[in-house]
N, C-alpha and C. Protein backbone atom coordinates (compact mmCIF):
# COMPACT_ATOMS: atom_id res chain seq x y z
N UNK A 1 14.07 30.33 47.11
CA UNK A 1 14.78 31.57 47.04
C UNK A 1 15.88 31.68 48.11
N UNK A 2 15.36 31.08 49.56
CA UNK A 2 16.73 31.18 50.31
C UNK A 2 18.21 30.86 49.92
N UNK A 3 17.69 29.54 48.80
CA UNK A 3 19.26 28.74 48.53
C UNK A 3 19.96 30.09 48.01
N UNK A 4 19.15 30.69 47.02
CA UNK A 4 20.04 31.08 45.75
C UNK A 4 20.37 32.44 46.52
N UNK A 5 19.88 32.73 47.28
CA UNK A 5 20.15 34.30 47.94
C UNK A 5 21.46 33.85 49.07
N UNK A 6 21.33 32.97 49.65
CA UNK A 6 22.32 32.58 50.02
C UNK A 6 23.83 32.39 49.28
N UNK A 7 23.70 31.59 48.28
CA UNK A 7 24.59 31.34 47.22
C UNK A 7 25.41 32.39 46.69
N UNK A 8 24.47 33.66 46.34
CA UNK A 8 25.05 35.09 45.61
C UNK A 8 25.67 35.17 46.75
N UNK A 9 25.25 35.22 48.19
CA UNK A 9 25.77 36.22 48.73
C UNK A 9 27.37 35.50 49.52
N UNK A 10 27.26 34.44 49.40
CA UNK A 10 28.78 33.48 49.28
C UNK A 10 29.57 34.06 48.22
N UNK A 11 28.78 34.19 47.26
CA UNK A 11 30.00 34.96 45.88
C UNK A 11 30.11 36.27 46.10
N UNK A 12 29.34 36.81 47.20
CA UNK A 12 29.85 38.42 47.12
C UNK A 12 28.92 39.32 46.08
N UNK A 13 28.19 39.05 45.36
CA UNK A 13 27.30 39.22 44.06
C UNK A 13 26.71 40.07 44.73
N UNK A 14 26.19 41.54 44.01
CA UNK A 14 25.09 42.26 43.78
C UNK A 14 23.90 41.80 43.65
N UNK A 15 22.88 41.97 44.60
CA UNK A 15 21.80 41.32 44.39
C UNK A 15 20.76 42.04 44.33
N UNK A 16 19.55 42.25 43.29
CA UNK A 16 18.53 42.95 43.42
C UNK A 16 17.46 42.38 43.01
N UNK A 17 16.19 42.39 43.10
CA UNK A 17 15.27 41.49 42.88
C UNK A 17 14.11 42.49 42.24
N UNK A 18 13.35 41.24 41.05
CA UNK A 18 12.32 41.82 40.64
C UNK A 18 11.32 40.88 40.80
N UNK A 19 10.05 41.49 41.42
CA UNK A 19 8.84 40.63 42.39
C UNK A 19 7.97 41.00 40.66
N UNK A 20 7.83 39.73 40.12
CA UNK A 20 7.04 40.24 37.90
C UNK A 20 5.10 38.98 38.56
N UNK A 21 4.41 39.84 39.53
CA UNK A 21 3.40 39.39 39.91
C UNK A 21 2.12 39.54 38.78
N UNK A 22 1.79 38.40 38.80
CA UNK A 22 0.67 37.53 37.89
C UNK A 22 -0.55 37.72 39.07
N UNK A 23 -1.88 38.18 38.13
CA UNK A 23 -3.37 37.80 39.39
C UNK A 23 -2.94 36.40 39.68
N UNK A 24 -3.63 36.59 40.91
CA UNK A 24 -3.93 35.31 41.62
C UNK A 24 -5.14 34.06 40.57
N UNK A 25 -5.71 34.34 40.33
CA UNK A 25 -7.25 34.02 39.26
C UNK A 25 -6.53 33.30 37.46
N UNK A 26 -5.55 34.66 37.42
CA UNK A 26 -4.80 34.17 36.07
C UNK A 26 -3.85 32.96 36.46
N UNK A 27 -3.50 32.74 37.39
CA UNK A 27 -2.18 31.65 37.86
C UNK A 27 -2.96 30.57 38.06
N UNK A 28 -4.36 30.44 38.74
CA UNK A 28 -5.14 29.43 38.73
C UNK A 28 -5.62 28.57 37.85
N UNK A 29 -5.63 29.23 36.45
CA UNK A 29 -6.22 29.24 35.18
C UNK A 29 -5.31 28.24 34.29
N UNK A 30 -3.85 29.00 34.78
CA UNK A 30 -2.83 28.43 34.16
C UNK A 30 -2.40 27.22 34.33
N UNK A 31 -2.25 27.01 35.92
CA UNK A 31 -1.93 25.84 36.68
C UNK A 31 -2.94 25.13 36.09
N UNK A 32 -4.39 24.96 36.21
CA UNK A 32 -5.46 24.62 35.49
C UNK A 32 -5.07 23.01 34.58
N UNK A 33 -4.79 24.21 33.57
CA UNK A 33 -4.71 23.89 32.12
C UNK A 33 -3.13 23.36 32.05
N UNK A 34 -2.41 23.55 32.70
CA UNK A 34 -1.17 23.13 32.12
C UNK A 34 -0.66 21.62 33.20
N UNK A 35 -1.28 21.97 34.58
CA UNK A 35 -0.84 20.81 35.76
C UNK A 35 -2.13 20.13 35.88
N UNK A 36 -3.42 20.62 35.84
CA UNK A 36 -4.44 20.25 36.21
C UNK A 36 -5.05 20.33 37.73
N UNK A 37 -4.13 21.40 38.49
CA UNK A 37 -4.21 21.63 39.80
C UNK A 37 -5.50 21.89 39.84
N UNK A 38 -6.40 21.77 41.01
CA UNK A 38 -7.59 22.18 41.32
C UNK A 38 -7.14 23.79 41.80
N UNK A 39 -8.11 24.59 41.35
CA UNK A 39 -8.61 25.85 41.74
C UNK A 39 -7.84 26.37 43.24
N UNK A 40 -8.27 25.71 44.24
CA UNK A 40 -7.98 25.98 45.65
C UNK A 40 -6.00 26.01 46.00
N UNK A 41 -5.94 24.70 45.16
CA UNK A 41 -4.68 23.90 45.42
C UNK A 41 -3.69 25.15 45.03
N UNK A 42 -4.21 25.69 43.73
CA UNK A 42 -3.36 26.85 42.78
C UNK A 42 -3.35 28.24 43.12
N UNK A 43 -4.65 28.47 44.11
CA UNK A 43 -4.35 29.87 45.26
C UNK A 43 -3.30 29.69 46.34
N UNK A 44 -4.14 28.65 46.64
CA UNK A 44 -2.76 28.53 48.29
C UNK A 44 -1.58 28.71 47.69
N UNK A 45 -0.90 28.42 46.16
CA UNK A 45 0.34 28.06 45.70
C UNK A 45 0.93 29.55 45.87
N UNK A 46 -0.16 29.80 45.04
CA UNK A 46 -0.05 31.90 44.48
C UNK A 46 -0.02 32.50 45.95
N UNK A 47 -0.53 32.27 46.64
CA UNK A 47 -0.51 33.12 47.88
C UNK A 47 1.27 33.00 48.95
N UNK A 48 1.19 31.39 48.69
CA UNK A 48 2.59 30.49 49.55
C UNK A 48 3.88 31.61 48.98
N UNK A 49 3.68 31.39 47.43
CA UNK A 49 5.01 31.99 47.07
C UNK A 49 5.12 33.77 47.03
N UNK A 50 3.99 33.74 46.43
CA UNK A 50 4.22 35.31 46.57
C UNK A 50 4.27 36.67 48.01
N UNK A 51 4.02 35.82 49.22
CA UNK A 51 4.39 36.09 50.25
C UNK A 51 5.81 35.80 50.86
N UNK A 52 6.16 34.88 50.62
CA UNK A 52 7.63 34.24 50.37
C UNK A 52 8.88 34.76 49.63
N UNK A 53 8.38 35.27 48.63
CA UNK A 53 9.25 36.18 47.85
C UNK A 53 8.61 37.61 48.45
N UNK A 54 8.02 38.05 49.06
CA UNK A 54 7.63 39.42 49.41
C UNK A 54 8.73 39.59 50.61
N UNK A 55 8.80 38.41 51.29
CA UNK A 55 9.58 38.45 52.59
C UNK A 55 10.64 38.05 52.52
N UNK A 56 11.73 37.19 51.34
CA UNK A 56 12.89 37.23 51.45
C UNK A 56 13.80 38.12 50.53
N UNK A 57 12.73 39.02 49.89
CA UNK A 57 13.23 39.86 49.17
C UNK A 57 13.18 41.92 49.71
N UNK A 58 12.96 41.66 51.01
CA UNK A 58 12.49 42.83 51.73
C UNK A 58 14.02 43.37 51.96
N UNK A 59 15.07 43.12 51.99
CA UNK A 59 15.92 43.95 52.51
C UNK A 59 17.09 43.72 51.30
N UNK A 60 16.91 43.97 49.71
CA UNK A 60 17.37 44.35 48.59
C UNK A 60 16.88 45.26 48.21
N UNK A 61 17.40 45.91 47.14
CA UNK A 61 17.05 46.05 46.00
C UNK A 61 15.99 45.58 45.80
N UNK A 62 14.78 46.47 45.15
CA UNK A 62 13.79 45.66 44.51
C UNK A 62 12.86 46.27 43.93
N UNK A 63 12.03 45.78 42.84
CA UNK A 63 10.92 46.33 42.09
C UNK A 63 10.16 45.35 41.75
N UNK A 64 8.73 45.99 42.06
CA UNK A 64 7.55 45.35 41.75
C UNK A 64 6.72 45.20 40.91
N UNK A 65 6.66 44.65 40.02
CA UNK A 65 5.74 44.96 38.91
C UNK A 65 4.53 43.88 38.15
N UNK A 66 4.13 44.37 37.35
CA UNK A 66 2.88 43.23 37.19
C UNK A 66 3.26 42.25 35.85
N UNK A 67 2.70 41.38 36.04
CA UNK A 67 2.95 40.48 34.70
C UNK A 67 2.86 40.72 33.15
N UNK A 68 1.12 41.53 33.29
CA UNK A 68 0.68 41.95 32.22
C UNK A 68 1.50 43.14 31.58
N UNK A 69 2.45 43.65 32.42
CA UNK A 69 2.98 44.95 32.19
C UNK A 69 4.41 44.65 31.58
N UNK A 70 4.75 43.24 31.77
CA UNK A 70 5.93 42.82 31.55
C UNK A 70 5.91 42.78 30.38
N UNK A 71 4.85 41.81 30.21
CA UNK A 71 4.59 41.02 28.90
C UNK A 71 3.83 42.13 27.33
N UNK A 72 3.37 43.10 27.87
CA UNK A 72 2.68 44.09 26.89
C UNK A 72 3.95 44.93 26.53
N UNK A 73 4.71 45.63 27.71
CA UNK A 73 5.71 46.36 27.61
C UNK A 73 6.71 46.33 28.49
N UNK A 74 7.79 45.15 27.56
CA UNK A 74 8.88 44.66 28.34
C UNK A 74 9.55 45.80 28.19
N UNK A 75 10.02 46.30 26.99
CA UNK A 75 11.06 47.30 26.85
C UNK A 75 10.70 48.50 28.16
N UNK A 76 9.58 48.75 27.96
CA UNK A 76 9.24 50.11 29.49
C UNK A 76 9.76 49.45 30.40
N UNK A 77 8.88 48.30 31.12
CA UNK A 77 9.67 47.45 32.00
C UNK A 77 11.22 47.53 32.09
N UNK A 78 11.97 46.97 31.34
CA UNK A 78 13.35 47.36 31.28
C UNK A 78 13.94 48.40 31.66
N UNK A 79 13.58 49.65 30.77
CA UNK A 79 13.75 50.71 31.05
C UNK A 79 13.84 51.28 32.58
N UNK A 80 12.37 50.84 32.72
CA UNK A 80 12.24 51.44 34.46
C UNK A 80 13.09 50.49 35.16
N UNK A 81 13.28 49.47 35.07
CA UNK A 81 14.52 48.59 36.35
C UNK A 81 15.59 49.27 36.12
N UNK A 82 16.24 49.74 34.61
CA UNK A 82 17.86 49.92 34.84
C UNK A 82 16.97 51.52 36.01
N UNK A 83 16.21 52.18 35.64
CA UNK A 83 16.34 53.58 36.55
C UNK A 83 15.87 53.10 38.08
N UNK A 84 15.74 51.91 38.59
CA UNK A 84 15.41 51.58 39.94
C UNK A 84 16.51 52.03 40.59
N UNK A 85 16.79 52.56 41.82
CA UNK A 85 18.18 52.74 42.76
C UNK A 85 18.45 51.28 42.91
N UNK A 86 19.73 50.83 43.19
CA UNK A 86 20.24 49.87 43.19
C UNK A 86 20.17 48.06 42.78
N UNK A 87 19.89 48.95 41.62
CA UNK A 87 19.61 47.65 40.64
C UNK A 87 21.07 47.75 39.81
N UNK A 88 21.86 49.06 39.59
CA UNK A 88 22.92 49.14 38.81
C UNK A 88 22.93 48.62 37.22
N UNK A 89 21.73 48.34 36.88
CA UNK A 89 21.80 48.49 35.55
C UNK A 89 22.09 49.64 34.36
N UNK A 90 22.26 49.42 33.29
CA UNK A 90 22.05 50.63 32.13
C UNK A 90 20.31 50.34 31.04
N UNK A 91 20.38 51.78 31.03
CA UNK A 91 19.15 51.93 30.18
C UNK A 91 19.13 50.75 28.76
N UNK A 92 18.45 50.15 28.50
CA UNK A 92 18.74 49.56 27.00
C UNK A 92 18.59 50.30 25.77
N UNK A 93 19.75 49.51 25.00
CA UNK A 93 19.52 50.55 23.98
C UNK A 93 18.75 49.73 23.08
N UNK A 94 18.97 50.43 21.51
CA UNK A 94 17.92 49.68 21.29
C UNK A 94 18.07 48.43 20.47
N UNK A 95 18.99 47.75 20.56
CA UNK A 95 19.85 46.58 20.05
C UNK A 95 18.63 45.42 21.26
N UNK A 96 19.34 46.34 22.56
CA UNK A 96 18.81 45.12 23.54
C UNK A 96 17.15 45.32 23.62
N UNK A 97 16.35 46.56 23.54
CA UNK A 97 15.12 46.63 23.44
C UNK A 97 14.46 45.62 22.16
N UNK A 98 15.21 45.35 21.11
CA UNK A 98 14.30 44.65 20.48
C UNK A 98 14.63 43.22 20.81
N UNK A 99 15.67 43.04 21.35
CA UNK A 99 16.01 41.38 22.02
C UNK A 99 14.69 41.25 22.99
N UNK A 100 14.40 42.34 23.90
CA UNK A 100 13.57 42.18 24.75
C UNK A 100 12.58 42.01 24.49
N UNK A 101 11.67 42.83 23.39
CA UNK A 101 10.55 42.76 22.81
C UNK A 101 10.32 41.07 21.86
N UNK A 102 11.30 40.22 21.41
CA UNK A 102 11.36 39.19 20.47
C UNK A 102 11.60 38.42 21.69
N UNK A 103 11.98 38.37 23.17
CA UNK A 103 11.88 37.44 23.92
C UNK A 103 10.47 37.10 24.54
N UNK A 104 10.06 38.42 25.18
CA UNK A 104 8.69 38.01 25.71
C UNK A 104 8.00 38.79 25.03
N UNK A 105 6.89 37.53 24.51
CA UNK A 105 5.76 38.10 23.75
C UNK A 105 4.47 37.74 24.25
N UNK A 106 3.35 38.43 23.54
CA UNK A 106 2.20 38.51 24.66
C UNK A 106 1.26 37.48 24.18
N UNK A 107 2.04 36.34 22.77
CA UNK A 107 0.60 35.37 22.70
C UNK A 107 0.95 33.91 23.77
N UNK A 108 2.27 34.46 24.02
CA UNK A 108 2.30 33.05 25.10
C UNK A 108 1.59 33.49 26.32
N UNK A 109 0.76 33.94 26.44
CA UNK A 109 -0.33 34.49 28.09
C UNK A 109 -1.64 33.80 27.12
N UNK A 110 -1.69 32.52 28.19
CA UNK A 110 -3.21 32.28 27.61
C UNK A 110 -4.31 32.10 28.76
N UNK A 111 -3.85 32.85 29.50
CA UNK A 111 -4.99 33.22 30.36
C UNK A 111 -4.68 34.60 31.14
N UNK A 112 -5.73 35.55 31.43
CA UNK A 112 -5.78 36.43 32.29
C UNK A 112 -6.53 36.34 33.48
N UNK A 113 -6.31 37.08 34.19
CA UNK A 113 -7.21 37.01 35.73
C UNK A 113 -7.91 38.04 36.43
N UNK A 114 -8.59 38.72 35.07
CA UNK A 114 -9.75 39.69 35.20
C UNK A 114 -11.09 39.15 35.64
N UNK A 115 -11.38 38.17 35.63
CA UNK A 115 -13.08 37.46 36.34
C UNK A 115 -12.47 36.57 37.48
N UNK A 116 -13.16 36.97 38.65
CA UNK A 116 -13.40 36.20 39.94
C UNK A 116 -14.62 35.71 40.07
N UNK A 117 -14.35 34.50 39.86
CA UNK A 117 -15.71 33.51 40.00
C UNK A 117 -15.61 32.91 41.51
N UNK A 118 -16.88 32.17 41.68
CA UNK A 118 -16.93 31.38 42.47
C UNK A 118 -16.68 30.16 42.60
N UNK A 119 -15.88 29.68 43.66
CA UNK A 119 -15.24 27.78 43.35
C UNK A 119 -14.95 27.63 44.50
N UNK A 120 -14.50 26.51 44.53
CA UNK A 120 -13.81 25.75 45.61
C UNK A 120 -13.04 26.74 46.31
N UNK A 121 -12.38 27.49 46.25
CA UNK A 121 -11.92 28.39 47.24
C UNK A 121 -12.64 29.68 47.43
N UNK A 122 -13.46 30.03 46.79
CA UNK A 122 -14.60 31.22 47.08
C UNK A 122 -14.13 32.50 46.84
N UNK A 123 -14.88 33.02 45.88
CA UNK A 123 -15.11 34.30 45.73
C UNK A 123 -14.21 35.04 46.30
N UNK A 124 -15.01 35.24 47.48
CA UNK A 124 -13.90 36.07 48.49
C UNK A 124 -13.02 36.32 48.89
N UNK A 125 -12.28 34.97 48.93
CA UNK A 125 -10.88 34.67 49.03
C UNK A 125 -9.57 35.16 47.98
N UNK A 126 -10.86 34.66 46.75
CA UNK A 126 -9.93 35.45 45.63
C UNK A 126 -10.09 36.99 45.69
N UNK A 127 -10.93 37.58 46.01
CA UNK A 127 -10.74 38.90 45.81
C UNK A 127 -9.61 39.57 46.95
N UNK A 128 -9.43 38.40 48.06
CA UNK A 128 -8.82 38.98 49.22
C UNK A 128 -6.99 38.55 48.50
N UNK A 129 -6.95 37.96 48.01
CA UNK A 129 -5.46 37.20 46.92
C UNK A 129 -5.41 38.77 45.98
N UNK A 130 -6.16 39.39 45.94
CA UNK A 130 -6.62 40.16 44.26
C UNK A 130 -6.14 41.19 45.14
N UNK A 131 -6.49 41.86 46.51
CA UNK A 131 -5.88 42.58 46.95
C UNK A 131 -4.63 42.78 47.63
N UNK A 132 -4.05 41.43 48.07
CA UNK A 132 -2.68 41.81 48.27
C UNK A 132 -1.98 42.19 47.06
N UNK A 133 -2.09 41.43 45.81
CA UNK A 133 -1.90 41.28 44.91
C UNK A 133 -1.86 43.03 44.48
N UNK A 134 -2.71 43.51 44.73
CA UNK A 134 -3.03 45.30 44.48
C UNK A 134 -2.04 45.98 45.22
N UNK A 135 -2.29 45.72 46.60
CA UNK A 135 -1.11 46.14 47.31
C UNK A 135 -0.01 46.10 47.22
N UNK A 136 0.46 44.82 46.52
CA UNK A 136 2.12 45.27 46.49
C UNK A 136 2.15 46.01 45.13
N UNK A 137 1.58 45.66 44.31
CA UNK A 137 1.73 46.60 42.82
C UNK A 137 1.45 48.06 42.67
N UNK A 138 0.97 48.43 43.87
CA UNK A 138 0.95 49.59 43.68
C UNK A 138 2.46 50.06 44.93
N UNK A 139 3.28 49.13 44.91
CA UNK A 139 4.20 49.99 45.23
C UNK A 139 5.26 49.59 44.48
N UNK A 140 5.54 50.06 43.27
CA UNK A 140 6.34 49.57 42.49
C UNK A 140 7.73 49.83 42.76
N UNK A 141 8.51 50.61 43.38
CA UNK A 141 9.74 50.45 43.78
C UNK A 141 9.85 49.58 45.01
N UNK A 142 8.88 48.84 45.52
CA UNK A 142 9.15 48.05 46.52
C UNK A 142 9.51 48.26 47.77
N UNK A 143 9.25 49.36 48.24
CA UNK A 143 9.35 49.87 49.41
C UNK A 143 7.67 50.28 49.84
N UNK A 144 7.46 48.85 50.83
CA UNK A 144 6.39 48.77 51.23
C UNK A 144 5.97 49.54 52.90
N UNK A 145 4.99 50.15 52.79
CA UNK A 145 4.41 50.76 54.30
C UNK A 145 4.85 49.65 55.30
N UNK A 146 4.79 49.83 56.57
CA UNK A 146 5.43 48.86 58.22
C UNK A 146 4.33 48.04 57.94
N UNK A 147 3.12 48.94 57.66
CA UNK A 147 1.50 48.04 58.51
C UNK A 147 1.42 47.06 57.33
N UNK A 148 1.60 47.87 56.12
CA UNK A 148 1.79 46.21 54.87
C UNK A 148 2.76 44.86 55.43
N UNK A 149 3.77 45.41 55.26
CA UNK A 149 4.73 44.33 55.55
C UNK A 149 4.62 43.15 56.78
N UNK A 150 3.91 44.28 57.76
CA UNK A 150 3.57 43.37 59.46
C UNK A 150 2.07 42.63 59.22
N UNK A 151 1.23 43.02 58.16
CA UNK A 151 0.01 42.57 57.58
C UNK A 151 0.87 41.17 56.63
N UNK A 152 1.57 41.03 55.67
CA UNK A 152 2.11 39.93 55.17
C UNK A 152 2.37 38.71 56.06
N UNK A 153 3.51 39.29 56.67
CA UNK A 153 3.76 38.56 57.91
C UNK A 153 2.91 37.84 58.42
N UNK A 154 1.95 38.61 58.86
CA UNK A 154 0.55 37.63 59.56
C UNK A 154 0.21 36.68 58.78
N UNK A 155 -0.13 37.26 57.32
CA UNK A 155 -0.94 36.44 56.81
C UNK A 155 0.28 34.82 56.27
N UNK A 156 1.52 35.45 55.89
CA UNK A 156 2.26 33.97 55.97
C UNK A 156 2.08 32.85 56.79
N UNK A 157 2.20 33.69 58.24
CA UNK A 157 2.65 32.77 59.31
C UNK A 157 1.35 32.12 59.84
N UNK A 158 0.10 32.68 59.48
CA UNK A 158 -1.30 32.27 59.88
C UNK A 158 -1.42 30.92 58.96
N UNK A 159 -1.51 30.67 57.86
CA UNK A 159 -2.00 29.87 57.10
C UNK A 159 -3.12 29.45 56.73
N UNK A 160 -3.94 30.92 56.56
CA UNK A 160 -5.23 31.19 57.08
C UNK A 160 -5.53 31.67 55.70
N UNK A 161 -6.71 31.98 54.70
CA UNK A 161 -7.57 32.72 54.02
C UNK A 161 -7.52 34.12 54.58
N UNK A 162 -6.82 35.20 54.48
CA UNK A 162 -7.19 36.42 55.25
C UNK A 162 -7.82 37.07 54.80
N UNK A 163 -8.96 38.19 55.63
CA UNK A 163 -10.28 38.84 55.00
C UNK A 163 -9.19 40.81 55.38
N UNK A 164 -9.01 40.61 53.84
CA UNK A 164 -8.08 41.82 53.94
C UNK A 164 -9.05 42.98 53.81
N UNK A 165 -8.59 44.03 54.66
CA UNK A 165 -9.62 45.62 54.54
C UNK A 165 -8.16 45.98 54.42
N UNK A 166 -7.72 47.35 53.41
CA UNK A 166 -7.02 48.17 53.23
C UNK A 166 -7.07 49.45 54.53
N UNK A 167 -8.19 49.60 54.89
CA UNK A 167 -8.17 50.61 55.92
C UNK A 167 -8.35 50.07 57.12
N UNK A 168 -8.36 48.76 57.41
CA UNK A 168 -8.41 48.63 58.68
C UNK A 168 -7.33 47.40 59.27
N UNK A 169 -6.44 47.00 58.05
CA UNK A 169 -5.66 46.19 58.20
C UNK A 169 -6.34 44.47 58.20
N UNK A 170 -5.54 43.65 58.56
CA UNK A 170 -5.70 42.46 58.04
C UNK A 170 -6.40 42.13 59.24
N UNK A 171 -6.73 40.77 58.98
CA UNK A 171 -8.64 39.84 59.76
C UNK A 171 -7.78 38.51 59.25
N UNK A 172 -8.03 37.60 60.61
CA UNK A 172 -7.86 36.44 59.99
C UNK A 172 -9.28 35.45 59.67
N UNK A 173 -9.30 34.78 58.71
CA UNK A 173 -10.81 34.27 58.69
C UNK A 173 -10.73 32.91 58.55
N UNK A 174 -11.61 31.73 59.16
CA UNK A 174 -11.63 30.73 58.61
C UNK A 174 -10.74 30.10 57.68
N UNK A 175 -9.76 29.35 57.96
CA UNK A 175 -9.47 28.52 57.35
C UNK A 175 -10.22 27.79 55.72
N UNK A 176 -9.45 28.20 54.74
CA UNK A 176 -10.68 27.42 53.61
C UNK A 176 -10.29 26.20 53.46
């Protein structure tokens, strides 16, 4: 992401970003079946990037939203980005709503990431992936709390499994 944020901003380009976050559990599933990544290999991935894009996308434009939400209801999706502040889009009409709806469709999702099992990276871990994962989606215009953002931070720069509490802020734990 640095290159290309760099790049726009050589051209002078408007830049706004949309963070379209997948469970951690469903990305595992996928990687799975499509790379053959082990379980563990495909969290650290989900965790690497989506902290990565949390942090070079902090001072745009931006909206957060979930995968499943994309993919069930792109056109809403749509809708709500052109009304994001500085995204500068227009509402779609409905020429482009059904382009949108015939682009992404919901039988190409062949996995979801509603069950947290136990594996090679543990339970716990995933549920602690499941809650950042919560955390940023529930701030869908992307304007995240200080203690979130300084909680990310940690957990990037740690390279650690973090044992996340919502009310008491982030724990670093064992290395998995």
């Amino acid at each position: 992401m640095p290159f290309w944020l760099a790049a726009l901003d050589e051209a002078d380009a408007d830049v706004a970003a949309v963070l379209a976050l997948r469970t951690p559990e469903a990305v595992a599933r996928s990687l799975r079946r499509r790379d053959r990544l082990r379980r563990a290999t495909s969290l650290r991935l989900w965790r690497e990037h989506v902290l990565a894009a949390e942090r070079a996308t902090r001072n745009l434009p931006r909206a957060i939203l979930t995968f499943d939400d994309l993919v069930e209801r792109p056109e809403v999706q749509a809708a709500r980005l052109a009304a994001t502040p500085g995204f500068g889009l227009r509402a779609p009409d409905e020429a482009a709503q059904s382009t949108i709806r015939r682009s992404i469709r919901s039988e190409l999702v062949h996995h979801d990431g509603d069950h947290v099992r136990r594996g090679p990276f543990g339970a716990k871990a995933v549920v602690t992936m499941a809650s950042i994962y919560e955390d940023l989606v529930a701030h869908p215009d992307g304007c995240l709390p200080a203690a979130l953002t300084t909680a990310l931070d940690e957990l990037q720069h740690a390279g650690r499994v973090p044992v996340w509490r919502r009310t008491e802020g982030p724990a670093e734990a064992r290395a998995a």
